[in-house]
C-alpha atoms as a PDB file:
ATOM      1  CA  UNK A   1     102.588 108.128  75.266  1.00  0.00           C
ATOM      2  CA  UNK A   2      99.072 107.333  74.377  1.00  0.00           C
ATOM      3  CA  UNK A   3      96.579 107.459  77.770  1.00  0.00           C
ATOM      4  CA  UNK A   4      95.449 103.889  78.679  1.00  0.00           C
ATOM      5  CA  UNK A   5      93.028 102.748  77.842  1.00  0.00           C
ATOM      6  CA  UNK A   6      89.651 102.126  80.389  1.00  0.00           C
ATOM      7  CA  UNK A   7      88.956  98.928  78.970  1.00  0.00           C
ATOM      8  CA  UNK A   8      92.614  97.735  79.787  1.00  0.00           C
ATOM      9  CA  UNK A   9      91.760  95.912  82.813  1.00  0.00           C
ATOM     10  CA  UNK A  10      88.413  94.436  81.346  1.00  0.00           C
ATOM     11  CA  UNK A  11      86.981  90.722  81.208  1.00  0.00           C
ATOM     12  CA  UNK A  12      85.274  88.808  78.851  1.00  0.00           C
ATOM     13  CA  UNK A  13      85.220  88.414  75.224  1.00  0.00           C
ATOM     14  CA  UNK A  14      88.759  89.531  73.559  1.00  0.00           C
ATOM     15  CA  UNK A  15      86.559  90.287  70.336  1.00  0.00           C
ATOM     16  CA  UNK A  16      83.870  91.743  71.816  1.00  0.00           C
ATOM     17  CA  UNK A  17      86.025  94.169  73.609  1.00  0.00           C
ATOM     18  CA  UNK A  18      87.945  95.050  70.674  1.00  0.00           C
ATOM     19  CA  UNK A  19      84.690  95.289  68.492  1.00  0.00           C
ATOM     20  CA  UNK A  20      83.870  97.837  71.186  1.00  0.00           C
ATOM     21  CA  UNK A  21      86.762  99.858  71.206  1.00  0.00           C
ATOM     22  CA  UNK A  22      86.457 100.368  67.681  1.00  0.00           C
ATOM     23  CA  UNK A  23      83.054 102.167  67.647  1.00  0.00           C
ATOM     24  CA  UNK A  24      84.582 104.427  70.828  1.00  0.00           C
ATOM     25  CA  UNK A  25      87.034 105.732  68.131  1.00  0.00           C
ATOM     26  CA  UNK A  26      84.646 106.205  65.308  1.00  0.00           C
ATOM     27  CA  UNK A  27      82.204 107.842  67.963  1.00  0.00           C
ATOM     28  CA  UNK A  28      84.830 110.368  69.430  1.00  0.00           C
ATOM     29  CA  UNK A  29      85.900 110.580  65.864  1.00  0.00           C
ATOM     30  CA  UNK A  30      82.326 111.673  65.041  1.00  0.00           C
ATOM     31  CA  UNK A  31      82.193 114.125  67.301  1.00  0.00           C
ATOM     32  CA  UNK A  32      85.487 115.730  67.066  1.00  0.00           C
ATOM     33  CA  UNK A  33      84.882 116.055  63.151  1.00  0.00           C
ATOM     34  CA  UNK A  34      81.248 117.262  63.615  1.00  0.00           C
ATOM     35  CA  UNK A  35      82.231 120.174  66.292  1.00  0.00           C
ATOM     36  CA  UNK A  36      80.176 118.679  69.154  1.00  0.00           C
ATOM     37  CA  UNK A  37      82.632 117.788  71.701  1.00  0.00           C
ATOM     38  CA  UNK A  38      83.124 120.375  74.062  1.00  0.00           C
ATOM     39  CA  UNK A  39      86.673 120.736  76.345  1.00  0.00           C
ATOM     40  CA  UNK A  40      88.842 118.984  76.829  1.00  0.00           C
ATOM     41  CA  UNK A  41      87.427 116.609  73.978  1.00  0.00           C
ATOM     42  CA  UNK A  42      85.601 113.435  72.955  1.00  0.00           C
ATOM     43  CA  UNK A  43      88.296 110.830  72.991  1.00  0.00           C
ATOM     44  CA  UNK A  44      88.860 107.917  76.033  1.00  0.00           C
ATOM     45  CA  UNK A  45      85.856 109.700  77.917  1.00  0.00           C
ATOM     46  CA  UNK A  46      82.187 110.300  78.444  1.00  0.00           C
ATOM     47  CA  UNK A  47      82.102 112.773  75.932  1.00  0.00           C
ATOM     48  CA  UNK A  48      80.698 116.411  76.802  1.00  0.00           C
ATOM     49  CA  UNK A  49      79.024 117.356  74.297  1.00  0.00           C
ATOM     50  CA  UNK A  50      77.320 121.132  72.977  1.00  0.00           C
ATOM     51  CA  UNK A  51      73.620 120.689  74.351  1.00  0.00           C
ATOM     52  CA  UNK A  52      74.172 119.261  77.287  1.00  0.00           C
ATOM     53  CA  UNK A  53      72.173 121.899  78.771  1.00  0.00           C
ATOM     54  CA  UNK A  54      68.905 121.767  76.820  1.00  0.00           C
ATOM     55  CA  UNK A  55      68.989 117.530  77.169  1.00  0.00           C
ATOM     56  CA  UNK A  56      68.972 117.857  80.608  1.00  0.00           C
ATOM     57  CA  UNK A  57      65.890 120.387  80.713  1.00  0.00           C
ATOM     58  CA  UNK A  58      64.220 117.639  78.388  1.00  0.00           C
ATOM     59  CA  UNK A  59      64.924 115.108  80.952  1.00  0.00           C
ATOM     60  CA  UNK A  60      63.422 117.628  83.082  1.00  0.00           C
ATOM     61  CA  UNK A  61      60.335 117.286  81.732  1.00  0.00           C
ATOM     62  CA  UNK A  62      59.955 114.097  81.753  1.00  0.00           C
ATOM     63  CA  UNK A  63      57.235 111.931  83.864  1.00  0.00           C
ATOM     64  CA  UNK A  64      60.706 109.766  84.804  1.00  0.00           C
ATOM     65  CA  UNK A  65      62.197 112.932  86.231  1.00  0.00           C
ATOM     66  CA  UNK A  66      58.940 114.393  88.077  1.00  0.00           C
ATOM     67  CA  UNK A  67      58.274 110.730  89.702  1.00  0.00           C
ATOM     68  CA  UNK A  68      61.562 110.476  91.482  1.00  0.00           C
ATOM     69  CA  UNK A  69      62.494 111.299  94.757  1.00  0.00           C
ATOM     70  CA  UNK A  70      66.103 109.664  94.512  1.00  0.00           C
ATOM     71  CA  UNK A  71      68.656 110.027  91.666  1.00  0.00           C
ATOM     72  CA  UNK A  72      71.708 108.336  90.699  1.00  0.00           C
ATOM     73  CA  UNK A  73      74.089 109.690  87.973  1.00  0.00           C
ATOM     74  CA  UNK A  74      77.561 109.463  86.762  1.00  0.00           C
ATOM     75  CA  UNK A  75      80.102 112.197  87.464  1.00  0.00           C
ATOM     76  CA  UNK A  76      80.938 113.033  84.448  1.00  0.00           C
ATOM     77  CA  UNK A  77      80.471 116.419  82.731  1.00  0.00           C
ATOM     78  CA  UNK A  78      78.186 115.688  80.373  1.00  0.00           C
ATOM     79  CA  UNK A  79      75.938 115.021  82.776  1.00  0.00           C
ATOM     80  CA  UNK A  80      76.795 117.924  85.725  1.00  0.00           C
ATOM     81  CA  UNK A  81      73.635 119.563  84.603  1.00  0.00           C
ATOM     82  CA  UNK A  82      71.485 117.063  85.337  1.00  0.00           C
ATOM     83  CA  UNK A  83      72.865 117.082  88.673  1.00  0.00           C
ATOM     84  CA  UNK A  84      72.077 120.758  88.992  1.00  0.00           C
ATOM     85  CA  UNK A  85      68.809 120.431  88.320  1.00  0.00           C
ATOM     86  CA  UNK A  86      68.573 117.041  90.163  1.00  0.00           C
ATOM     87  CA  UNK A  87      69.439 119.506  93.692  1.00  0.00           C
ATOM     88  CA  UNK A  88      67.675 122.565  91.999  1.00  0.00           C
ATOM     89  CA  UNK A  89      64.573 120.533  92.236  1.00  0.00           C
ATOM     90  CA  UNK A  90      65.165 118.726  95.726  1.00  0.00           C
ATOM     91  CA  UNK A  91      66.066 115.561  94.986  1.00  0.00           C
ATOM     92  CA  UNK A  92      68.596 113.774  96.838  1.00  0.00           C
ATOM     93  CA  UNK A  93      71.430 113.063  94.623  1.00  0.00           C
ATOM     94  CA  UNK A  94      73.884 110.079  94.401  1.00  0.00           C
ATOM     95  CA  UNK A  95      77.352 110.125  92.524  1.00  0.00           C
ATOM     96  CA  UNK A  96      79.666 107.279  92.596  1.00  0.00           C
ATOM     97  CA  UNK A  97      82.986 108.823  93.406  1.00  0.00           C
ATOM     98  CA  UNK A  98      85.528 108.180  90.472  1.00  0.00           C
ATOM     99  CA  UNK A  99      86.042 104.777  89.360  1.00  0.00           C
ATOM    100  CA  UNK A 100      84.706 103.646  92.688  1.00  0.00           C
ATOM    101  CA  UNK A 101      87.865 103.990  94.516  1.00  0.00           C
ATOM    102  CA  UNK A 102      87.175 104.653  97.764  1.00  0.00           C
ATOM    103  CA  UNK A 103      86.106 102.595 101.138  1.00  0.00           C
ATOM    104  CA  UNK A 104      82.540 104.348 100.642  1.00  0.00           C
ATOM    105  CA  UNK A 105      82.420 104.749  96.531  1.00  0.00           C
ATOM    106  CA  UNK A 106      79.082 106.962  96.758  1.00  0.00           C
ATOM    107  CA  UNK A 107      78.420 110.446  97.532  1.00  0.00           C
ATOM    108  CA  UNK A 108      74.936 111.850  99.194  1.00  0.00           C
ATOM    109  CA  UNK A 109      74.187 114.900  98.458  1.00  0.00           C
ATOM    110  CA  UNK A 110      70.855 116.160 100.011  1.00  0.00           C
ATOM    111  CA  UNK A 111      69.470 119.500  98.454  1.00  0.00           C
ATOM    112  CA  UNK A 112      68.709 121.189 102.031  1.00  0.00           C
ATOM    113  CA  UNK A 113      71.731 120.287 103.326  1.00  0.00           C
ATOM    114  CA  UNK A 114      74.310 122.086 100.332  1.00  0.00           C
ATOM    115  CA  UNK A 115      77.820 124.284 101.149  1.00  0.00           C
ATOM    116  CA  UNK A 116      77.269 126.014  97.945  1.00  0.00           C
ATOM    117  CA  UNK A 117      75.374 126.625  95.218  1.00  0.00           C
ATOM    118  CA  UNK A 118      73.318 123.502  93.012  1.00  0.00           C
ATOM    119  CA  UNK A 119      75.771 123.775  90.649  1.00  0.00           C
ATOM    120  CA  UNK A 120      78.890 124.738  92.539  1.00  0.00           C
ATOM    121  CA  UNK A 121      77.783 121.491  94.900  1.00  0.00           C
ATOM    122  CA  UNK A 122      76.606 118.975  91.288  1.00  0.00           C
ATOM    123  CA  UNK A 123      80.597 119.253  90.241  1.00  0.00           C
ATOM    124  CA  UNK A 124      83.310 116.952  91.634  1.00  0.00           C
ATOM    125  CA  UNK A 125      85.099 119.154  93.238  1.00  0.00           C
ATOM    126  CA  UNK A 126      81.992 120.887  94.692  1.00  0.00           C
ATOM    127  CA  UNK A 127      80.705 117.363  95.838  1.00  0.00           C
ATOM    128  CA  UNK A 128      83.962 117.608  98.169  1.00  0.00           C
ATOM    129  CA  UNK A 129      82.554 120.153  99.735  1.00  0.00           C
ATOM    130  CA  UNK A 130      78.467 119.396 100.228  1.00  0.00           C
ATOM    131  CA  UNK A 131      78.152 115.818  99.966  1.00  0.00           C
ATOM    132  CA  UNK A 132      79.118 112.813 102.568  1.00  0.00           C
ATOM    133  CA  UNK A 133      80.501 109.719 101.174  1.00  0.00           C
ATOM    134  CA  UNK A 134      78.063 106.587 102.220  1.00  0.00           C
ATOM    135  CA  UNK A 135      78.942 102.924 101.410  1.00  0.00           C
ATOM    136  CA  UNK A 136      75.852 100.941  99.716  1.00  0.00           C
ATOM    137  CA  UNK A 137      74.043 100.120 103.076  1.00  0.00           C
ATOM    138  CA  UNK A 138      73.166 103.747 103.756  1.00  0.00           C
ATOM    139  CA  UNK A 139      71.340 104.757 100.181  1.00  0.00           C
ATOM    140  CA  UNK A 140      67.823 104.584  99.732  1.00  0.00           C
ATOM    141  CA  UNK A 141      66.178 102.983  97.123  1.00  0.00           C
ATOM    142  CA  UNK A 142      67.039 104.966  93.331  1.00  0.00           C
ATOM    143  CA  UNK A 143      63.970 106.133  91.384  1.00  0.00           C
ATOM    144  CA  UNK A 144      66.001 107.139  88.097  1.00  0.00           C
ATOM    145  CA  UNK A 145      69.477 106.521  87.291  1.00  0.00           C
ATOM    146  CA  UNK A 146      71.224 108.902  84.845  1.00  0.00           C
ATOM    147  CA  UNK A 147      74.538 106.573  82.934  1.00  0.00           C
ATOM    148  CA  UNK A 148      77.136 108.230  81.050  1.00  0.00           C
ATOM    149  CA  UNK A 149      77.574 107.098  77.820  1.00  0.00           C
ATOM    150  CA  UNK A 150      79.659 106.965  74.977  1.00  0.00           C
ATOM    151  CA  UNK A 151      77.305 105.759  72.325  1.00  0.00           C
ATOM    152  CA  UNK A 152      73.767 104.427  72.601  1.00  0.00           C
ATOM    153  CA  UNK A 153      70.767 103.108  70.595  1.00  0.00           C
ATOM    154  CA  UNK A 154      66.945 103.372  69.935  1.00  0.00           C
ATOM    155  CA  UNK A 155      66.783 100.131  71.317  1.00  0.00           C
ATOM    156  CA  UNK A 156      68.334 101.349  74.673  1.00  0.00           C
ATOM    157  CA  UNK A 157      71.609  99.200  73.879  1.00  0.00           C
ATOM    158  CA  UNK A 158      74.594 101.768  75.408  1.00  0.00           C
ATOM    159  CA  UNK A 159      78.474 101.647  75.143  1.00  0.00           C
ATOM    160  CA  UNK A 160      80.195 102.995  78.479  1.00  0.00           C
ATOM    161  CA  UNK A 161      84.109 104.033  77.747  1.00  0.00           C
ATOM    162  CA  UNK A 162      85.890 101.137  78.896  1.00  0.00           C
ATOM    163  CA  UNK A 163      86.364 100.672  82.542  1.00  0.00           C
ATOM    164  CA  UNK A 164      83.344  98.763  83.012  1.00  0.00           C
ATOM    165  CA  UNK A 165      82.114 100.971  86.363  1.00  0.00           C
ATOM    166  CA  UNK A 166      78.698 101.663  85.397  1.00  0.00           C
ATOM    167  CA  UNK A 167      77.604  98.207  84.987  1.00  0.00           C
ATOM    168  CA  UNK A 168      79.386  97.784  88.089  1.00  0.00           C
ATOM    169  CA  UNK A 169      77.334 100.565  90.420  1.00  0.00           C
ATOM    170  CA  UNK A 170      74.434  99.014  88.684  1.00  0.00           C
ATOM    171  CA  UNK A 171      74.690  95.261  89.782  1.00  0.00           C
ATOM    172  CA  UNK A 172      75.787  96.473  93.480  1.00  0.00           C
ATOM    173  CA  UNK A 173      72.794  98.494  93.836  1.00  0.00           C
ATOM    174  CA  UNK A 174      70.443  96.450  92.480  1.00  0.00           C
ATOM    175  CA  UNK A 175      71.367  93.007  94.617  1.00  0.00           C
ATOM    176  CA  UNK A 176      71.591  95.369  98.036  1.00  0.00           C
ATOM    177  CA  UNK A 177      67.890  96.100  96.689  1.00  0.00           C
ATOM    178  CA  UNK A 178      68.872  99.710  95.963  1.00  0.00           C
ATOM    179  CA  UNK A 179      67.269  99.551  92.303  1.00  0.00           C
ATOM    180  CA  UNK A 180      64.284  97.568  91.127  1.00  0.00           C
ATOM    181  CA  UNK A 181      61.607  96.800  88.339  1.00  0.00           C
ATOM    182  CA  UNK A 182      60.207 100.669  88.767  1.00  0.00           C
ATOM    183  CA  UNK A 183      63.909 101.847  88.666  1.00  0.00           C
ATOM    184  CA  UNK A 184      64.482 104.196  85.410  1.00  0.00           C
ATOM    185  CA  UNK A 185      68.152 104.068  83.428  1.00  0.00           C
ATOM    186  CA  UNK A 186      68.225 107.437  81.383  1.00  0.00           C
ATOM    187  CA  UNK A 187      70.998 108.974  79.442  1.00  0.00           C
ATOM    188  CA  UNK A 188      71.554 112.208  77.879  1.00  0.00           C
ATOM    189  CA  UNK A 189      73.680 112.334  74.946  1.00  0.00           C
ATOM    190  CA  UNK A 190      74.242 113.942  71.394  1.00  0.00           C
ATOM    191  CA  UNK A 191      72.292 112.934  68.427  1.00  0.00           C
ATOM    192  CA  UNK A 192      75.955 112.565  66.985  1.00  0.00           C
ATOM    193  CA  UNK A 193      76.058 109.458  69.396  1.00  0.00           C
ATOM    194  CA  UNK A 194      73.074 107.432  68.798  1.00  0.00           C
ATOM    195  CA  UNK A 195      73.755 105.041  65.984  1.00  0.00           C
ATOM    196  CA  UNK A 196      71.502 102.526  64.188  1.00  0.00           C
ATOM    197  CA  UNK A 197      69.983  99.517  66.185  1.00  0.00           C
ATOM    198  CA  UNK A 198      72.243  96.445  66.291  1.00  0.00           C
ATOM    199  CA  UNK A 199      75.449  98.111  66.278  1.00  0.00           C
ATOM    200  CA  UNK A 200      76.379  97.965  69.348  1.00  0.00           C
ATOM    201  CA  UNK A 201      77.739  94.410  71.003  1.00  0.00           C
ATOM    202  CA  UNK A 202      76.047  93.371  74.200  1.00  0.00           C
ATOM    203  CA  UNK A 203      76.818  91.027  76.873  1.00  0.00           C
ATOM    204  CA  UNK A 204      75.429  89.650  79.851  1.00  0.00           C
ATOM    205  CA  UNK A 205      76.795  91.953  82.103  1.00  0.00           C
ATOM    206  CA  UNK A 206      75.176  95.340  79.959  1.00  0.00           C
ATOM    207  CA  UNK A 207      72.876  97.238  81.209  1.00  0.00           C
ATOM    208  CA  UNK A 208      69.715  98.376  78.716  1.00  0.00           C
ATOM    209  CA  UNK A 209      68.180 101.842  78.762  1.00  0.00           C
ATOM    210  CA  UNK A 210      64.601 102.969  78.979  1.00  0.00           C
ATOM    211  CA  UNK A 211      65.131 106.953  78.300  1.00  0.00           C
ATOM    212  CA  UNK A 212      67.551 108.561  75.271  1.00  0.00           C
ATOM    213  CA  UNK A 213      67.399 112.058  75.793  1.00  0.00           C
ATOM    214  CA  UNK A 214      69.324 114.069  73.142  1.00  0.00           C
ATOM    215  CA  UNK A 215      69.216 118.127  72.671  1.00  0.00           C
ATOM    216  CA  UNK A 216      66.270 117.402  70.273  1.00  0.00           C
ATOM    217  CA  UNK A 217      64.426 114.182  71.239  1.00  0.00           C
ATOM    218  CA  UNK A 218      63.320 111.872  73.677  1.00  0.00           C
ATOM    219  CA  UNK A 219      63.612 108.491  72.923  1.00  0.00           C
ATOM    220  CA  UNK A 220      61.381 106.197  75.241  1.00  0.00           C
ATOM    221  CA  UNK A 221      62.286 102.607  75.085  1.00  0.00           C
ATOM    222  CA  UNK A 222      60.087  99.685  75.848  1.00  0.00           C
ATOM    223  CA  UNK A 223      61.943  97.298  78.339  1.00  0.00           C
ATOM    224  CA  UNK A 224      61.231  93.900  76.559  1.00  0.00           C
ATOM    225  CA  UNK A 225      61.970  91.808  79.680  1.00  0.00           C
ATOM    226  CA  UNK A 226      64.803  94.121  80.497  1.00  0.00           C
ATOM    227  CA  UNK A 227      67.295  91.347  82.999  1.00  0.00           C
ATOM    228  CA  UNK A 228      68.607  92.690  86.510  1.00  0.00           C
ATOM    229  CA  UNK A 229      71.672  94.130  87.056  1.00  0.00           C
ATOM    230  CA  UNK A 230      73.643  91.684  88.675  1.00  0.00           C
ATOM    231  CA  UNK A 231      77.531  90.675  89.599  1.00  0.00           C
ATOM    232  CA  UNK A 232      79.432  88.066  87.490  1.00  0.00           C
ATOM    233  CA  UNK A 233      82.841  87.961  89.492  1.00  0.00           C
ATOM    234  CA  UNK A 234      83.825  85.447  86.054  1.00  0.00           C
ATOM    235  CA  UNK A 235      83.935  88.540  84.085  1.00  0.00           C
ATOM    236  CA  UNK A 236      85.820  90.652  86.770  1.00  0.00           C
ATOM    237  CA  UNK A 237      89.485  90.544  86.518  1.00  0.00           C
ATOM    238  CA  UNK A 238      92.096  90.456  89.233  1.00  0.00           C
ATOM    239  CA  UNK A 239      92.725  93.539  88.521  1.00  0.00           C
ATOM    240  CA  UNK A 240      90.232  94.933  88.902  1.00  0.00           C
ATOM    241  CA  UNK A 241      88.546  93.606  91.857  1.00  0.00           C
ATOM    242  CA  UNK A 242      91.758  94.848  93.350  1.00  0.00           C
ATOM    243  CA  UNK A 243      91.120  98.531  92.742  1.00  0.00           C
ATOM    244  CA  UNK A 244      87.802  98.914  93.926  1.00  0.00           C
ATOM    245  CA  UNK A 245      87.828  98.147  97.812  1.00  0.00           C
ATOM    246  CA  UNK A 246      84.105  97.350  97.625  1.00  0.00           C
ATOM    247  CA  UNK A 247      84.412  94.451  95.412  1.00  0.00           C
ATOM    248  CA  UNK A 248      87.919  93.058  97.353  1.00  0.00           C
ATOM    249  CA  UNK A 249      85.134  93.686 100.317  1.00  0.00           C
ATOM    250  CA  UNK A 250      82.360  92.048  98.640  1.00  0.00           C
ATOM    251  CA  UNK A 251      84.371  88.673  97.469  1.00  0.00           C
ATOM    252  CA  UNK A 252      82.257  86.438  95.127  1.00  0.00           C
ATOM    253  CA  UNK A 253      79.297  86.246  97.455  1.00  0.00           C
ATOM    254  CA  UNK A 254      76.962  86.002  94.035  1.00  0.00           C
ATOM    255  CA  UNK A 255      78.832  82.523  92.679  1.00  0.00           C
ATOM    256  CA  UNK A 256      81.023  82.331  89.447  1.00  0.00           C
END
């Protein structure tokens, strides 16, 4: 049986979402033909991808990455080394915890405070062990925000795998105040995954980048009047409102 798929439990647009799901495949398909894809592959994830190392010492050595205090980023393994360095360099570190599924979705994971090693402590399973989990009240405001990604362009228009979560951490953080006109939204990624401007669909609810960091470049976007992350419960399914306790917690305080 074929695994389900993230964007099962979407809203919105029934053509946009499929229009979406079709690049996913020719992306993962990319990458799985092109040798890029590290274990256990590219498909119906946030790809890893061979580089992952040297894009995050880019980041690294960027002005975003020197500037901030506080980082947010994904779980996922393309970006664990960012989170190693992130804690290598003293910064405190947020992860959401998987698909947002618990009472207090985030971990904090402060650099003097670790039970193992940066990178031991950066994984999930190490985050277990070093980090607290905090509901949105107790984070500080976010300086940069790493976001997986699937596929992204030189415009800073990104394509998440499905589910919809990193939109989600997003808008929550940015109406409790959390993340703000200063706040960065980085990604590192392949060059295999950036594709020409205009490919990918956006909607409403998408979230623009203003730093592509690849093995070999860094692509600095301007913002353009880049819109605030915010909730639209008339895009959020039953569904899924359901599975996350924060949003059943949160109701439809924003308005449909």
């Amino acid at each position: 049986m074929p695994p389900r798929r993230h964007d099962t439990d979407a809203g919105g647009s029934r053509e946009v979402l499929g229009q979406k799901a079709a690049l996913r495949d020719e992306v993962w398909d990319a990458m799985t033909k092109g040798r890029v894809a590290r274990f256990p592959g590219a498909r119906n994830r946030i790809p890893n991808f061979v580089g992952a190392e040297r894009a995050a010492e880019l980041l690294r050595d960027t002005d975003a990455w020197r500037g901030a205090r506080t980082i947010k980023a994904n779980p996922d393994s393309p970006q664990w080394p960012v989170r190693q360095r992130a804690l290598e360099d003293g910064k405190t570190l947020y992860m959401a915890v998987p698909r947002l599924a618990e009472a207090k979705p985030f971990f904090l994971l402060d650099p003097a405070h670790l039970a193992d090693s940066p990178r031991a402590a950066s994984s999930i399973k190490g985050a277990s062990r070093s980090a607290r989990t905090v509901d949105v009240d107790e984070l500080d405001p976010v300086d940069l925000v790493v976001a997986g990604c699937v596929a992204v362009d030189e415009r800073g228009a990104r394509l998440g795998k499905g589910g919809g979560f990193s939109d989600l951490e997003l808008a929550i953080a940015a109406e409790a105040g959390l993340i703000g006109e200063r706040t960065i939204i980085a990604t590192t990624v392949h060059d295999e995954q950036v594709l020409e401007p205009g490919r990918i669909p956006m909607t409403a609810h998408d979230f623009h980048l203003d730093l592509v960091v690849t093995p070999t470049r860094v692509v600095r976007i301007a913002r353009r009047g880049r819109r605030r992350p915010r909730l639209r419960w008339s895009e959020l399914t039953a569904e899924k409102i359901a599975a996350i306790p924060l949003l059943a917690r949160l109701g439809p305080r924003s308005g449909r």
